[in-house]
C-alpha atoms as a PDB file:
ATOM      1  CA  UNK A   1      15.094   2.485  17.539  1.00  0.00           C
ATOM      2  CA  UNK A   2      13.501   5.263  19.181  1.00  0.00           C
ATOM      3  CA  UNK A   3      11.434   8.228  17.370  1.00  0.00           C
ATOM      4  CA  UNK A   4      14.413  10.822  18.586  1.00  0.00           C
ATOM      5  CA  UNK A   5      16.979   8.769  16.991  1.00  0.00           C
ATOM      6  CA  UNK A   6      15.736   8.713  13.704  1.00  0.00           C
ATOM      7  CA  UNK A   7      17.382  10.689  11.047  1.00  0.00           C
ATOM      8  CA  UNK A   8      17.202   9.487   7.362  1.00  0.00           C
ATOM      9  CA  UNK A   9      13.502   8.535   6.687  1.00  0.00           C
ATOM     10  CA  UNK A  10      12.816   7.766   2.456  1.00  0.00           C
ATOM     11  CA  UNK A  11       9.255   8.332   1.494  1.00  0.00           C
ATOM     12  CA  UNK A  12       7.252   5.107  -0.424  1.00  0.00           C
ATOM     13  CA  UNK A  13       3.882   5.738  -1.803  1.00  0.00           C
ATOM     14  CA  UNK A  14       1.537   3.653   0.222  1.00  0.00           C
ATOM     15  CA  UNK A  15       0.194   2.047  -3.285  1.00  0.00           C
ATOM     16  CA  UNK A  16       3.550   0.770  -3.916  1.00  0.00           C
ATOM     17  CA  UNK A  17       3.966  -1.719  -1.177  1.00  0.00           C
ATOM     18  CA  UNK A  18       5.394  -4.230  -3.913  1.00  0.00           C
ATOM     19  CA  UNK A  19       8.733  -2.154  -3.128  1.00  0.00           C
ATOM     20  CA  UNK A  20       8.230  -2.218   0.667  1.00  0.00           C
ATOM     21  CA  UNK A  21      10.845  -5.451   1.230  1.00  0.00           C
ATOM     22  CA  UNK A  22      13.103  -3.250  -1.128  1.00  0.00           C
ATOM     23  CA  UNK A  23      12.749   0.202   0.966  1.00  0.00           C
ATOM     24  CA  UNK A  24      12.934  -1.463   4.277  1.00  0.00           C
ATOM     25  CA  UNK A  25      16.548  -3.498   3.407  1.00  0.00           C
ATOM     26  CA  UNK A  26      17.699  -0.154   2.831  1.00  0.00           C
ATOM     27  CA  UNK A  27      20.061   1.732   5.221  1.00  0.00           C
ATOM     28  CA  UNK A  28      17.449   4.384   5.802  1.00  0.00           C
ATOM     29  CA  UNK A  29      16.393   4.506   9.386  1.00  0.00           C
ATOM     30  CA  UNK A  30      12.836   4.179   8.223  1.00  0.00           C
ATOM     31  CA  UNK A  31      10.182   4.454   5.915  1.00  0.00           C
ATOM     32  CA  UNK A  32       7.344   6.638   5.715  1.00  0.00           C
ATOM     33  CA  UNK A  33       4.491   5.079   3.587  1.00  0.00           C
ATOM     34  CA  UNK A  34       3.235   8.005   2.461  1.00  0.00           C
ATOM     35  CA  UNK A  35      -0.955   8.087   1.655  1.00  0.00           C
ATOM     36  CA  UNK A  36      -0.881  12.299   1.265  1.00  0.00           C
ATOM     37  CA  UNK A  37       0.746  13.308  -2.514  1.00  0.00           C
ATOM     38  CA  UNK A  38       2.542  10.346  -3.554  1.00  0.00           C
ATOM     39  CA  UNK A  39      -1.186   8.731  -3.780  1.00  0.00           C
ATOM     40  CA  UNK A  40      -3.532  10.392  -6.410  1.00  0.00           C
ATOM     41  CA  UNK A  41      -7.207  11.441  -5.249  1.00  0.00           C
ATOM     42  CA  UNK A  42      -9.232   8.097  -6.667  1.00  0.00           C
ATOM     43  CA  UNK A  43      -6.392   5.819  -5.255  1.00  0.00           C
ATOM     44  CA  UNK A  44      -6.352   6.975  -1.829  1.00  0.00           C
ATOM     45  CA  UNK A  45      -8.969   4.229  -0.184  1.00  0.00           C
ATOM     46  CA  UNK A  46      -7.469   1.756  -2.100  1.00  0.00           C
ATOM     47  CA  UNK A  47      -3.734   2.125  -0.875  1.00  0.00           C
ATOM     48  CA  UNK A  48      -5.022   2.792   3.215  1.00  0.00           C
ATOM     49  CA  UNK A  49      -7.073  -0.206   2.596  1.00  0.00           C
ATOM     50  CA  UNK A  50      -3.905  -2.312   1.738  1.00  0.00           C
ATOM     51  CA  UNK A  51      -2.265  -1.198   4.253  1.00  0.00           C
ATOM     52  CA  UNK A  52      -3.959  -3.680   6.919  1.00  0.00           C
ATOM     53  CA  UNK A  53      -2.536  -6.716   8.135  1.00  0.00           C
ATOM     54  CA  UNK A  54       0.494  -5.765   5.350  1.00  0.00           C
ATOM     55  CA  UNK A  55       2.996  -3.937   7.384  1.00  0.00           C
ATOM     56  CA  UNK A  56       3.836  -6.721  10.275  1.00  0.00           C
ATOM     57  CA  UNK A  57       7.097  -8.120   8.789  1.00  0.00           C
ATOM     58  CA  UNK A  58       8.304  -4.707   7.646  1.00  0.00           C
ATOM     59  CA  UNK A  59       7.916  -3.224  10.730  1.00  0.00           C
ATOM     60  CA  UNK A  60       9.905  -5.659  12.578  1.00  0.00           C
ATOM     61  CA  UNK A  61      12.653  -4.905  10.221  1.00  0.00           C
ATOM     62  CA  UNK A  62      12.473  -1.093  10.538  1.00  0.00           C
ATOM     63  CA  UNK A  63      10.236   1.369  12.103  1.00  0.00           C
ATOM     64  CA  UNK A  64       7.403   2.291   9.937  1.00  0.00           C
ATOM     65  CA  UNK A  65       6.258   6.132   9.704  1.00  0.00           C
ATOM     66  CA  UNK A  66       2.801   6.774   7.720  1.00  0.00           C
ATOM     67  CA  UNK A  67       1.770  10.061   6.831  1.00  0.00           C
ATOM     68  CA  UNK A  68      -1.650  10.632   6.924  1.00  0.00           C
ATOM     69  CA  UNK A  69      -3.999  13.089   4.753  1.00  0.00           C
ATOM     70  CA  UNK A  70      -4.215  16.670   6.535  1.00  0.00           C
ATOM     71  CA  UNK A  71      -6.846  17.799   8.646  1.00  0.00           C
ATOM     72  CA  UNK A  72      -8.729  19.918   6.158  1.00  0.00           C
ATOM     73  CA  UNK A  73      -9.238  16.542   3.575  1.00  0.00           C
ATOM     74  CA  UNK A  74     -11.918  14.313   3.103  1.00  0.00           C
ATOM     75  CA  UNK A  75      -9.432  11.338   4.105  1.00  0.00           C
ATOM     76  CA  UNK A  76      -7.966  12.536   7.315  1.00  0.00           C
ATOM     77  CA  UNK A  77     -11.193  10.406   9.496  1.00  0.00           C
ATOM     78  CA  UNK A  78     -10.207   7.649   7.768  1.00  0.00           C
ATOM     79  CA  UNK A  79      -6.202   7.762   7.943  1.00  0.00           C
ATOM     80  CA  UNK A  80      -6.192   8.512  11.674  1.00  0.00           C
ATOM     81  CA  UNK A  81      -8.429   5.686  12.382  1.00  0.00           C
ATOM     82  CA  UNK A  82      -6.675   3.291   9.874  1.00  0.00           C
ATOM     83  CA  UNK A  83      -3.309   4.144  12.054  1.00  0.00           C
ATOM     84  CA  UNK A  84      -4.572   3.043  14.941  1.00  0.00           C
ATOM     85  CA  UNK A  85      -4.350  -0.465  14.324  1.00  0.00           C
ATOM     86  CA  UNK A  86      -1.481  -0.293  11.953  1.00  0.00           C
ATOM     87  CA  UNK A  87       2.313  -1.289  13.645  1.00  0.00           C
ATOM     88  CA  UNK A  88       3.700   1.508  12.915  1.00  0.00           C
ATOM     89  CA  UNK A  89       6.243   3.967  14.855  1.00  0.00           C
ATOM     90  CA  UNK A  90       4.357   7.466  14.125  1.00  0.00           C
ATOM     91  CA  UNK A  91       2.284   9.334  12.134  1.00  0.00           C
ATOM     92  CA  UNK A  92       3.519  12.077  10.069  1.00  0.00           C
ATOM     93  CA  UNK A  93       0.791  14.824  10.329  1.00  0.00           C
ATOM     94  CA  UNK A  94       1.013  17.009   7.014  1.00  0.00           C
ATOM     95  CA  UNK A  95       0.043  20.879   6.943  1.00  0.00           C
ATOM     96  CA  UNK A  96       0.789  20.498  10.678  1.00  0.00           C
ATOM     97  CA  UNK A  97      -0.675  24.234  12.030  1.00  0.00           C
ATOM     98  CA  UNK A  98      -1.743  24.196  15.637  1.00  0.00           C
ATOM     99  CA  UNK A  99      -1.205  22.411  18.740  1.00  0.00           C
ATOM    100  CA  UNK A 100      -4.888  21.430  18.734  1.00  0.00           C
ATOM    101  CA  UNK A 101      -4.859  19.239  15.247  1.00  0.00           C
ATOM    102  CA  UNK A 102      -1.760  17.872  16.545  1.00  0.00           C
ATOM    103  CA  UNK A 103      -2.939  16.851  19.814  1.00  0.00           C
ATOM    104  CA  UNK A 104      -6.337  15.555  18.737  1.00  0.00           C
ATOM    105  CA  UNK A 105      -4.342  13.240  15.614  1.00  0.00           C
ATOM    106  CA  UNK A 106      -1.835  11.712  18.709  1.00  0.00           C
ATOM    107  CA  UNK A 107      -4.758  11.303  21.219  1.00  0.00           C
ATOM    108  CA  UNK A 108      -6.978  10.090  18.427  1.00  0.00           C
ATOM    109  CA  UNK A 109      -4.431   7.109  17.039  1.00  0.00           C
ATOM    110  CA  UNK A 110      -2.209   6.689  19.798  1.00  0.00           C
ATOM    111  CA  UNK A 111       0.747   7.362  18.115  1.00  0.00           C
ATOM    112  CA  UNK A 112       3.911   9.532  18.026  1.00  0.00           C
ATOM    113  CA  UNK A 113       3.397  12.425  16.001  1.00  0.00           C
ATOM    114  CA  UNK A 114       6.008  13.898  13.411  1.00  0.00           C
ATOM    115  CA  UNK A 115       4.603  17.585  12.603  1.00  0.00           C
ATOM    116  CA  UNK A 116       5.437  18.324   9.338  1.00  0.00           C
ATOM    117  CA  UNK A 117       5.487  22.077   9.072  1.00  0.00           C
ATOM    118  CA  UNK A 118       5.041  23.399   5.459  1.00  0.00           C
ATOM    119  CA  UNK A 119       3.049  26.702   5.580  1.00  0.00           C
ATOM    120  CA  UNK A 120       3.422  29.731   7.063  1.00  0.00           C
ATOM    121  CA  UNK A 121       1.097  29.443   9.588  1.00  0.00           C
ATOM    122  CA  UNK A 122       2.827  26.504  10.769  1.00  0.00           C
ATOM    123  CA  UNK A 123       5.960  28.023  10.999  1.00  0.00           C
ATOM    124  CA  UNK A 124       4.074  31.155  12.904  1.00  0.00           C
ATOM    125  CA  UNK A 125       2.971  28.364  15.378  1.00  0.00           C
ATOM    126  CA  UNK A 126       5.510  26.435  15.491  1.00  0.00           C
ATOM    127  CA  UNK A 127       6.087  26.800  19.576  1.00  0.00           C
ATOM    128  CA  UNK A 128       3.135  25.225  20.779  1.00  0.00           C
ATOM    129  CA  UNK A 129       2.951  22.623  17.494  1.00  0.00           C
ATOM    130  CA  UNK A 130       6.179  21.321  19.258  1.00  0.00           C
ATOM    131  CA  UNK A 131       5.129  21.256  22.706  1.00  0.00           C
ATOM    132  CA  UNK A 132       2.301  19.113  21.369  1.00  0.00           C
ATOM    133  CA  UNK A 133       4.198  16.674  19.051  1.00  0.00           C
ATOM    134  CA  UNK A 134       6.673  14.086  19.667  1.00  0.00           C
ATOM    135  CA  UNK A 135       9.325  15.901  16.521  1.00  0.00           C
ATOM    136  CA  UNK A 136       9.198  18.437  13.724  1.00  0.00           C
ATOM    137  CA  UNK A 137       9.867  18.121  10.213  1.00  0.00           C
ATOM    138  CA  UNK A 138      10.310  20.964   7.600  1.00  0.00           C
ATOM    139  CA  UNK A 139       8.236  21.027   4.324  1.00  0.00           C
ATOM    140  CA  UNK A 140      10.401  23.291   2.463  1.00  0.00           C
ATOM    141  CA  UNK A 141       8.720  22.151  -0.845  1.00  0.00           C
ATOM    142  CA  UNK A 142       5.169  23.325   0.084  1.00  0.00           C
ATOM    143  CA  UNK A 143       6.649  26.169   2.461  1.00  0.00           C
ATOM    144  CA  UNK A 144       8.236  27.925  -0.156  1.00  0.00           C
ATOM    145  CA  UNK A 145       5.087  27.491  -2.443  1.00  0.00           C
ATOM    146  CA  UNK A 146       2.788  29.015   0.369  1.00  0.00           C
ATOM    147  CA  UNK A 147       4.891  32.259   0.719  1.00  0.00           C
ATOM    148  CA  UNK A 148       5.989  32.034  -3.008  1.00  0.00           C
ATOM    149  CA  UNK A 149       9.682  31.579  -3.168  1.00  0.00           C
ATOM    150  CA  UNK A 150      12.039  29.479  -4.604  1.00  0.00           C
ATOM    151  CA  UNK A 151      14.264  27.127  -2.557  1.00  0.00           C
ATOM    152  CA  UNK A 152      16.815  29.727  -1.640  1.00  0.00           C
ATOM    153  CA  UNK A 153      18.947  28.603   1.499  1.00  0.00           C
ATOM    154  CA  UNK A 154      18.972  32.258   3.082  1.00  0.00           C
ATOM    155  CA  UNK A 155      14.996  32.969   1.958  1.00  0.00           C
ATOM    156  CA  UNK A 156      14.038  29.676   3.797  1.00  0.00           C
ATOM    157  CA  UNK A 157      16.748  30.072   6.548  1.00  0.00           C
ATOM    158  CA  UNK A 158      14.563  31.884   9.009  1.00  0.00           C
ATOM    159  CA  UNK A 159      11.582  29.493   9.060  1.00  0.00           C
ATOM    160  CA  UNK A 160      14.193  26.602   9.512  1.00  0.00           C
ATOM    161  CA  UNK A 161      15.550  28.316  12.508  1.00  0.00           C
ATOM    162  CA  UNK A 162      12.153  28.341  14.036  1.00  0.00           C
ATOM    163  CA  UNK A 163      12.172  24.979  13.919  1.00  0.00           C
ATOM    164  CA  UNK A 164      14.987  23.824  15.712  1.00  0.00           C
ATOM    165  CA  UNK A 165      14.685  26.677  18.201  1.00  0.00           C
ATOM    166  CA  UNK A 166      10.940  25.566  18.932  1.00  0.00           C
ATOM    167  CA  UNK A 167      12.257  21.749  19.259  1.00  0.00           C
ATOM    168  CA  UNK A 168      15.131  22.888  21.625  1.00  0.00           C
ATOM    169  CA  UNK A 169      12.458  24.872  23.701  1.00  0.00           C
ATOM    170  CA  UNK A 170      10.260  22.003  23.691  1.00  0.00           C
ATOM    171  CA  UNK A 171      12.719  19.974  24.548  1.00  0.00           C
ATOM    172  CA  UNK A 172      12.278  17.187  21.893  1.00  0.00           C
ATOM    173  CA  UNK A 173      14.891  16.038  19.214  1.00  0.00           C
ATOM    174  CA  UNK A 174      16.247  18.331  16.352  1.00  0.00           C
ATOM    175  CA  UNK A 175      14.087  18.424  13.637  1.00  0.00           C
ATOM    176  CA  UNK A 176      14.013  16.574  10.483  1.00  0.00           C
ATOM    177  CA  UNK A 177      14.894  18.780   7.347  1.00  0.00           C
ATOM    178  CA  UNK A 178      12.988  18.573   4.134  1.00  0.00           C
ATOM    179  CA  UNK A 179      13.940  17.009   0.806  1.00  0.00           C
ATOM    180  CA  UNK A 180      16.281  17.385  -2.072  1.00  0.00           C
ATOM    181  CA  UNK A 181      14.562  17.104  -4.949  1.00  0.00           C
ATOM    182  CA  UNK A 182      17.696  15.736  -6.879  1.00  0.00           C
ATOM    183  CA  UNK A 183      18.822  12.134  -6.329  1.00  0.00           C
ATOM    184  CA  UNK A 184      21.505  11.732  -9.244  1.00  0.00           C
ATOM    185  CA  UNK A 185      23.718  14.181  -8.570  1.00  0.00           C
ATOM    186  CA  UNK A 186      25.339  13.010  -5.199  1.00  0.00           C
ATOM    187  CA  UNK A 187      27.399  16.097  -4.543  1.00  0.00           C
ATOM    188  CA  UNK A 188      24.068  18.454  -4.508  1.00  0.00           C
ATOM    189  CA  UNK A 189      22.544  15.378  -2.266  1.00  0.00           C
ATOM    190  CA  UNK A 190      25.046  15.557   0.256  1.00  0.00           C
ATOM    191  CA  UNK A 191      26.089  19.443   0.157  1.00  0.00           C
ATOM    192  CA  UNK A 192      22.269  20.086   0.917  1.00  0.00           C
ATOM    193  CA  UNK A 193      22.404  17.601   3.461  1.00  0.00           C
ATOM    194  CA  UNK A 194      25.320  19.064   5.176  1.00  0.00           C
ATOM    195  CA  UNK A 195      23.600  22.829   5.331  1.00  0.00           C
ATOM    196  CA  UNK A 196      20.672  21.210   6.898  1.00  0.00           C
ATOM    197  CA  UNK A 197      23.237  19.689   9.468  1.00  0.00           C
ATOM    198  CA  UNK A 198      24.601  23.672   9.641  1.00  0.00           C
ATOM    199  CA  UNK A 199      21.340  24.809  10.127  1.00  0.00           C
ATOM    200  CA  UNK A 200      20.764  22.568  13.757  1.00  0.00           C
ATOM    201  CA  UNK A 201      18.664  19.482  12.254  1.00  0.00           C
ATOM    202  CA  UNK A 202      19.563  16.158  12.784  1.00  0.00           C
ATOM    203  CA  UNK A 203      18.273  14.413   9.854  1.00  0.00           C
ATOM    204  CA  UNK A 204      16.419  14.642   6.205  1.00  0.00           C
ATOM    205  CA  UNK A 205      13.446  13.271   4.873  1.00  0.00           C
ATOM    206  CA  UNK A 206      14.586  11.349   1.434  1.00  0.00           C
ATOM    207  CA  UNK A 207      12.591  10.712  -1.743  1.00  0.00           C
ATOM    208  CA  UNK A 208      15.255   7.960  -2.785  1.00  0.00           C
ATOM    209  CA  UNK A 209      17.427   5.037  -1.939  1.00  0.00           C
ATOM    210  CA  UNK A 210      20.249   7.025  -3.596  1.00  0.00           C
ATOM    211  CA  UNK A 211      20.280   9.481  -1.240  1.00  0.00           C
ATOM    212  CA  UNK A 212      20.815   7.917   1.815  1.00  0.00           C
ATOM    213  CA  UNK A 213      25.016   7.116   2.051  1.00  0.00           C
ATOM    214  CA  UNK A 214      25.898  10.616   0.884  1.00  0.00           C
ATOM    215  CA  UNK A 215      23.009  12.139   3.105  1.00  0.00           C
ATOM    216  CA  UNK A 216      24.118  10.047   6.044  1.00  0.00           C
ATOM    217  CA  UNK A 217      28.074  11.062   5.220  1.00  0.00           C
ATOM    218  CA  UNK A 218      26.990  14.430   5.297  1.00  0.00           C
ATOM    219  CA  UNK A 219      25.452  14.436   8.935  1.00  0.00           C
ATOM    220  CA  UNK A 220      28.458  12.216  10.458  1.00  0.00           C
ATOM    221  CA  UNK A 221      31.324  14.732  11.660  1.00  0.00           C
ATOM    222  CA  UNK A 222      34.265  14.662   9.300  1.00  0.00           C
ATOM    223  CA  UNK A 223      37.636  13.815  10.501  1.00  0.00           C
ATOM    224  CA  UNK A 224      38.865  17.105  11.709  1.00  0.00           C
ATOM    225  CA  UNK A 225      35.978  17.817  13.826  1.00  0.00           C
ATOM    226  CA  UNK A 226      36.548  13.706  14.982  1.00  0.00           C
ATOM    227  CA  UNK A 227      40.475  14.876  15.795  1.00  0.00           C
ATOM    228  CA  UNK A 228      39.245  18.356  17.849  1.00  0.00           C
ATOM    229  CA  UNK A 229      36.658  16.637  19.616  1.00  0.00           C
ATOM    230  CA  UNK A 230      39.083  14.142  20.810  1.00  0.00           C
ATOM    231  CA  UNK A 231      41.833  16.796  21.644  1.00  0.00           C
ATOM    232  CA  UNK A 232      39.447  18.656  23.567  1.00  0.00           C
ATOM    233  CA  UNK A 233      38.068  15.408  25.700  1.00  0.00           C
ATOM    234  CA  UNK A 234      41.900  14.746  26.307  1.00  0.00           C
ATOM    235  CA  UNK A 235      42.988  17.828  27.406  1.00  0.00           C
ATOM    236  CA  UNK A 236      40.033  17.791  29.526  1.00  0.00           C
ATOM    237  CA  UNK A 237      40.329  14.608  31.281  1.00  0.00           C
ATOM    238  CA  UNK A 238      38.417  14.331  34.627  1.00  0.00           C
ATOM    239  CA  UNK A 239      38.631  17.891  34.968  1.00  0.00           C
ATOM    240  CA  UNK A 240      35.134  20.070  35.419  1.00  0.00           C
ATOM    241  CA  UNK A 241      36.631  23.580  35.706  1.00  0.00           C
ATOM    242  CA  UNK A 242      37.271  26.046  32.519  1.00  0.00           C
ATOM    243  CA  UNK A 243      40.918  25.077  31.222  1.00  0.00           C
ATOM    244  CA  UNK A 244      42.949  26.569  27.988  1.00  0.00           C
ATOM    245  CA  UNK A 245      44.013  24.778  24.941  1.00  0.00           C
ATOM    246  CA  UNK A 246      46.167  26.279  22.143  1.00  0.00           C
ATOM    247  CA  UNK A 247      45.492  29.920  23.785  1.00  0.00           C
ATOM    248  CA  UNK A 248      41.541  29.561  23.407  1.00  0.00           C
ATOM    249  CA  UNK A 249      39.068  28.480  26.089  1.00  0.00           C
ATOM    250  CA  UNK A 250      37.400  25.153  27.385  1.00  0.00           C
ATOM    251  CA  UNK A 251      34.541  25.326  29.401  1.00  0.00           C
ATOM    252  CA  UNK A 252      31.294  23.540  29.207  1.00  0.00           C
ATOM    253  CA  UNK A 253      29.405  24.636  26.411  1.00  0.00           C
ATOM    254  CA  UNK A 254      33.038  23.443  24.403  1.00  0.00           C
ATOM    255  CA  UNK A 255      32.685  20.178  26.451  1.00  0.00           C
ATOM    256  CA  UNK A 256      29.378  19.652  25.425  1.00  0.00           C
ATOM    257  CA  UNK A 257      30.006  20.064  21.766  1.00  0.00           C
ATOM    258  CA  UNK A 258      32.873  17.894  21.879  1.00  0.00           C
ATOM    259  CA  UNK A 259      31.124  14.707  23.353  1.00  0.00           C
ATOM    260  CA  UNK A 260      28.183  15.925  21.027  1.00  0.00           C
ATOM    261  CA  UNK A 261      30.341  15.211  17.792  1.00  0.00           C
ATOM    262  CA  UNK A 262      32.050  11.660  19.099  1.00  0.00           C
ATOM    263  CA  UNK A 263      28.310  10.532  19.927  1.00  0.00           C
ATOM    264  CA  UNK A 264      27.728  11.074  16.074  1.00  0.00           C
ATOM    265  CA  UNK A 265      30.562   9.541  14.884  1.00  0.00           C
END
């Protein structure tokens, strides 16, 4: 599976790899072993340390995603150079604020990079982060703590517009949303899922196995957009000219969407 097409990633603390087998049998697209805050300050050696020569049978299983320390830490050197030898997919570079961090982190490890953007210099910056990543994902956690707001859809609306604006224009995949902090409640799970899916992003970082069906329900089109879609592709046919359907217009950007939705479904 390629880095574009991956849209559900759960989060496992990289000191827990006891529950690696568990996390990578899961229907998540892939795991990000995590060594930033799921990993407390005197642990953090320990758990990249384990890492090595532990990752090869998960990793053929699913794509592995680690995210490192940021740059301004005493554990970034360390990270970066522990994920060069590691098998894994990318690394997810936290507090992701210029192009130049990101680009030194990919050219340094040889990796993908996921930019995770969670301040608002990130989000200020967010342009040339994206022209110098492989994908963005959203920090709305530690965004909304930086500027000092709650997790208010239309307060955090703008910075996750940037986002998939600055992916489009950098022509790499939609960006990955941030989490939901609730896991039991499966309605909040999948109606938060299904704004980020509003919002343009094609996917959502998780923090547990719970999440993942009604996450994954809530980014697959529902039935009536399946049945327009289809009606629109029909009418269509082999035609490439702008045609009419029920008294409204179909021309390419209408085209588009529809093949867009039965490629999702």
């Amino acid at each position: 599976m390629q880095l574009d097409d991956l849209s559900l990633l759960l989060f496992l603390p990289a000191n827990r790899l006891d529950r690696l087998e568990k996390a990578v049998s899961t229907t998540a697209d892939a795991v990000v072993l995590d060594l930033e805050d799921a990993v407390a300050v005197d642990q953090k050696k320990q758990a990249r340390d384990g890492l090595i020569g532990a990752l090869n049978a998960a990793a053929a299983l699913k794509p592995i995603v680690l995210r490192i320390n940021g740059a301004d830490t005493n554990w970034h050197a360390d990270d970066v150079a522990v994920a060069t030898g590691l098998p894994v997919a990318a690394v997810m570079l936290p507090k992701a604020e210029s192009a130049a961090t990101c680009a030194d982190v990919r050219q340094a490890c040889g990796k993908p990079i996921i930019a995770l953007i969670e301040t608002a210099k990130g989000v200020l910056n967010a342009n040339e982060i994206a022209n110098a990543s492989n994908r963005l994902a959203f920090g709305n956690l530690d965004f909304a703590a930086d500027i000092g707001i709650g997790q208010d859809r239309l307060a955090l609306a703008h910075a996750r517009s940037v986002l998939v604006l600055a992916s489009r224009g950098a022509g790499t995949a939609s960006p990955i949303d941030g989490v939901t902090q609730e896991f039991n409640d499966l309605q909040v799970v999948e109606d938060d899922a299904r704004h980020s899916r509003s919002m343009g992003f094609a996917g959502k970082l998780l923090i547990h196995p719970k999440q993942i069906e009604p996450t994954r329900l809530a980014f697959r089109p529902g039935p009536e957009e399946i049945a327009w879609a289809e009606k629109i592709l029909t009418a269509a046919g082999s035609e490439t000219g702008v045609l009419t359907m029920d008294g409204s217009m179909i021309d390419a950007p209408v085209l588009k969407r529809a093949r867009e939705i039965m490629r999702r479904s």
